[in-house]
Protein backbone atom coordinates (compact mmCIF):
# COMPACT_ATOMS: atom_id res chain seq x y z
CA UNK A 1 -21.22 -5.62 33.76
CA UNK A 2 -20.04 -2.10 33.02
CA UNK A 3 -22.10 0.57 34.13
CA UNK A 4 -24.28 2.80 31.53
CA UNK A 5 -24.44 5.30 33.77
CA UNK A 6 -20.89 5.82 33.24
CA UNK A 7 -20.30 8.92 31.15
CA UNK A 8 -16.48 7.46 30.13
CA UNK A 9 -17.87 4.14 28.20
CA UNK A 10 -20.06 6.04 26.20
CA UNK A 11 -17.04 8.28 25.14
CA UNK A 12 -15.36 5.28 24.38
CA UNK A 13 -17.75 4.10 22.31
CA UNK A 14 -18.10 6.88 20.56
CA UNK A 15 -14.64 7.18 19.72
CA UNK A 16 -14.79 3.46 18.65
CA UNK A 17 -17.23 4.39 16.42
CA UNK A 18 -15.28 7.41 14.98
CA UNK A 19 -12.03 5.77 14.79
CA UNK A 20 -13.33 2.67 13.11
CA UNK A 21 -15.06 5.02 10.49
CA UNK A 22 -12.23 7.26 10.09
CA UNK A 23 -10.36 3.97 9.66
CA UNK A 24 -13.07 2.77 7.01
CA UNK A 25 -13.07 5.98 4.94
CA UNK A 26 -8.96 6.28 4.83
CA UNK A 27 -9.33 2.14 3.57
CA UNK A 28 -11.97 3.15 1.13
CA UNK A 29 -9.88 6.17 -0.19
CA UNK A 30 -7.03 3.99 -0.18
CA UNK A 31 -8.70 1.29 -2.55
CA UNK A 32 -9.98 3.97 -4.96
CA UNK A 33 -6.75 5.71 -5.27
CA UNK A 34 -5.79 2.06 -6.26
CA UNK A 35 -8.27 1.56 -8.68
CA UNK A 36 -7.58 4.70 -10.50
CA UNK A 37 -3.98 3.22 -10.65
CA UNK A 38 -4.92 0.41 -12.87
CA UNK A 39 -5.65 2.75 -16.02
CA UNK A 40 -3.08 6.00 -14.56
CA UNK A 41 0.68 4.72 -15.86
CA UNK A 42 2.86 5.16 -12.77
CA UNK A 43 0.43 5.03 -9.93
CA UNK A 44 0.85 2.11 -8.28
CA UNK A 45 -2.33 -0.21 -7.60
CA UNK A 46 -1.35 -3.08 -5.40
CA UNK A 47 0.42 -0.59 -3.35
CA UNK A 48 -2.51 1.56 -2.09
CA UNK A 49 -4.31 -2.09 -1.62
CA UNK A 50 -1.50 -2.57 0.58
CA UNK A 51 -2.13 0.28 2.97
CA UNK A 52 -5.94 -0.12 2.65
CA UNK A 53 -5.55 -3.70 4.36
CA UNK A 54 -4.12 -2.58 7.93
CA UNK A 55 -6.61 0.36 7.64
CA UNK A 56 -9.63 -2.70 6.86
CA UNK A 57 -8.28 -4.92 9.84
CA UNK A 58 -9.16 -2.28 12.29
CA UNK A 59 -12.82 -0.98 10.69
CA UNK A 60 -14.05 -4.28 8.16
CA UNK A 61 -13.16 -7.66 8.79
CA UNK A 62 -15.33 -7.98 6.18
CA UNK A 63 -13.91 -5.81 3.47
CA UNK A 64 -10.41 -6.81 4.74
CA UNK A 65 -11.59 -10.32 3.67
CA UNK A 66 -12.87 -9.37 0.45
CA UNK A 67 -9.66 -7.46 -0.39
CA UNK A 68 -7.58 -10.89 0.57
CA UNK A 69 -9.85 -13.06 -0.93
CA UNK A 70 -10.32 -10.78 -4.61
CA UNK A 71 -8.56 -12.63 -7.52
CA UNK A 72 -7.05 -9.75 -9.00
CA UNK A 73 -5.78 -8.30 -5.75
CA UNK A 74 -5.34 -10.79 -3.23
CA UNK A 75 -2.70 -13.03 -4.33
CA UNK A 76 -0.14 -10.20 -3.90
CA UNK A 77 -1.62 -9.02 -0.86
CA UNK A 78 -1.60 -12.10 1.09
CA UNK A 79 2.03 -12.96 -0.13
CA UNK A 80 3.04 -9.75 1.03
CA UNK A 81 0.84 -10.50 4.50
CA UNK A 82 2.58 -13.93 5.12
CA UNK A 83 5.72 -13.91 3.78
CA UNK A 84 6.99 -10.00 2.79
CA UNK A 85 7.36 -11.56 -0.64
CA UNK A 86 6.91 -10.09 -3.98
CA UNK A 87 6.57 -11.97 -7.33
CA UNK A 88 9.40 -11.15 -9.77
CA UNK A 89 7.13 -10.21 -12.30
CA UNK A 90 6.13 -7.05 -9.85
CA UNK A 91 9.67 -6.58 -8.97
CA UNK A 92 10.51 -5.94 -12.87
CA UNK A 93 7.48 -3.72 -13.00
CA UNK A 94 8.48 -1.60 -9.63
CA UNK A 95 12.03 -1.43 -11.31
CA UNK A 96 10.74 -0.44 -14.77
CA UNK A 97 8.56 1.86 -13.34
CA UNK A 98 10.75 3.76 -11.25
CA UNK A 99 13.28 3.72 -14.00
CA UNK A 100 10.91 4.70 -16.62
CA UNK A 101 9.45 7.61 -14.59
CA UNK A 102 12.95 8.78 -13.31
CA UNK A 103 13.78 9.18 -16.71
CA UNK A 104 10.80 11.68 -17.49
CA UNK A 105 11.75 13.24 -14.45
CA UNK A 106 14.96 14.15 -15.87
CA UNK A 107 14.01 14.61 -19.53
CA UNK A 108 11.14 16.64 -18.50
CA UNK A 109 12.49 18.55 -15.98
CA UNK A 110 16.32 18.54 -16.53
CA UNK A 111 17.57 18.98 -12.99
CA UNK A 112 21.01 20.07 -12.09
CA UNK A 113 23.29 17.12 -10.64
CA UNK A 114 22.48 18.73 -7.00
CA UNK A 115 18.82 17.49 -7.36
CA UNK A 116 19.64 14.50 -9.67
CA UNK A 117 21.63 12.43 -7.98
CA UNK A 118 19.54 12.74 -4.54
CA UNK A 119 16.09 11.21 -6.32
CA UNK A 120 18.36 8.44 -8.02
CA UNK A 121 19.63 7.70 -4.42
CA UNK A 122 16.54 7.28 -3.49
CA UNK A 123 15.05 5.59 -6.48
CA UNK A 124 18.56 3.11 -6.12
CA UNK A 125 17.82 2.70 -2.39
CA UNK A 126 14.02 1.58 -3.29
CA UNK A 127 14.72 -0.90 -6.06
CA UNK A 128 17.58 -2.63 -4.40
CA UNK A 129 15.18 -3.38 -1.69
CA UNK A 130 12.67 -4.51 -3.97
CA UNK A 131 14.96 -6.55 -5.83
CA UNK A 132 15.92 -8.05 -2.52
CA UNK A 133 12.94 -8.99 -1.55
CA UNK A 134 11.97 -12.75 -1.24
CA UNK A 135 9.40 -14.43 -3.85
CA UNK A 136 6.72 -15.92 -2.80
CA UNK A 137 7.06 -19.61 -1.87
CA UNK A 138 10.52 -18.91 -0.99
CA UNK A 139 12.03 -19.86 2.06
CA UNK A 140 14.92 -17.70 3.33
């Protein structure tokens, strides 16, 4: 049995404490940026759910398990979790929506070629990937 005494375990427990709360409050930020999502076009929601989860596992077991188990949220999440798949339906959304918002971007802001053709790179880059992606159920 450690001993109390010991100045060092009660640090560590303290930073326990403070890293599993920091880790709580970035998962709870996380999920409300993802909830404001659902009604803001172009902010993704499942997305932010996604990086709330990792930030759950290591503060809330219990609101990591309410996250999985939701029946808005979870199915997506735990495909994602198991099997790095995304539904097609999202993959035509991610698509649409980078398309869609890459066009205000350049109807909006009319950039020259030099700054253009970087963010459609990048936007190219990001959908072929999610295009790429496996659907759920699928085995490679």
């Amino acid at each position: 049995m450690p001993n109390s005494a010991d100045p060092s375990i009660g640090d560590a427990l303290r930073r326990g404490r403070v890293a599993r709360a920091a880790w709580m409050t970035l998962g709870l930020v996380l999920v409300g940026i993802g909830i404001v999502g659902i009604v803001v076009p172009l902010l993704p929601t499942v997305d932010f759910m996604l990086l709330a989860l990792p930030c759950f596992a290591r503060s809330s077991p219990r609101l990591e398990a309410w996250l999985l188990g939701h029946p808005r949220f979870g199915p997506p999440l735990r495909a994602w979790r198991h099997e790095r798949a995304v539904p097609r339906h999202v993959k035509f959304m991610a698509i649409g929506g980078m398309a869609f918002g890459y066009g205000l971007f350049v109807f909006h802001v009319q950039p020259g070629l030099p700054l253009a053709l970087p963010v459609a790179a990048v936007l190219l880059f990001w959908a072929v990937w999610i295009a790429r992606r496996p659907e759920p159920g699928m085995r490679r």
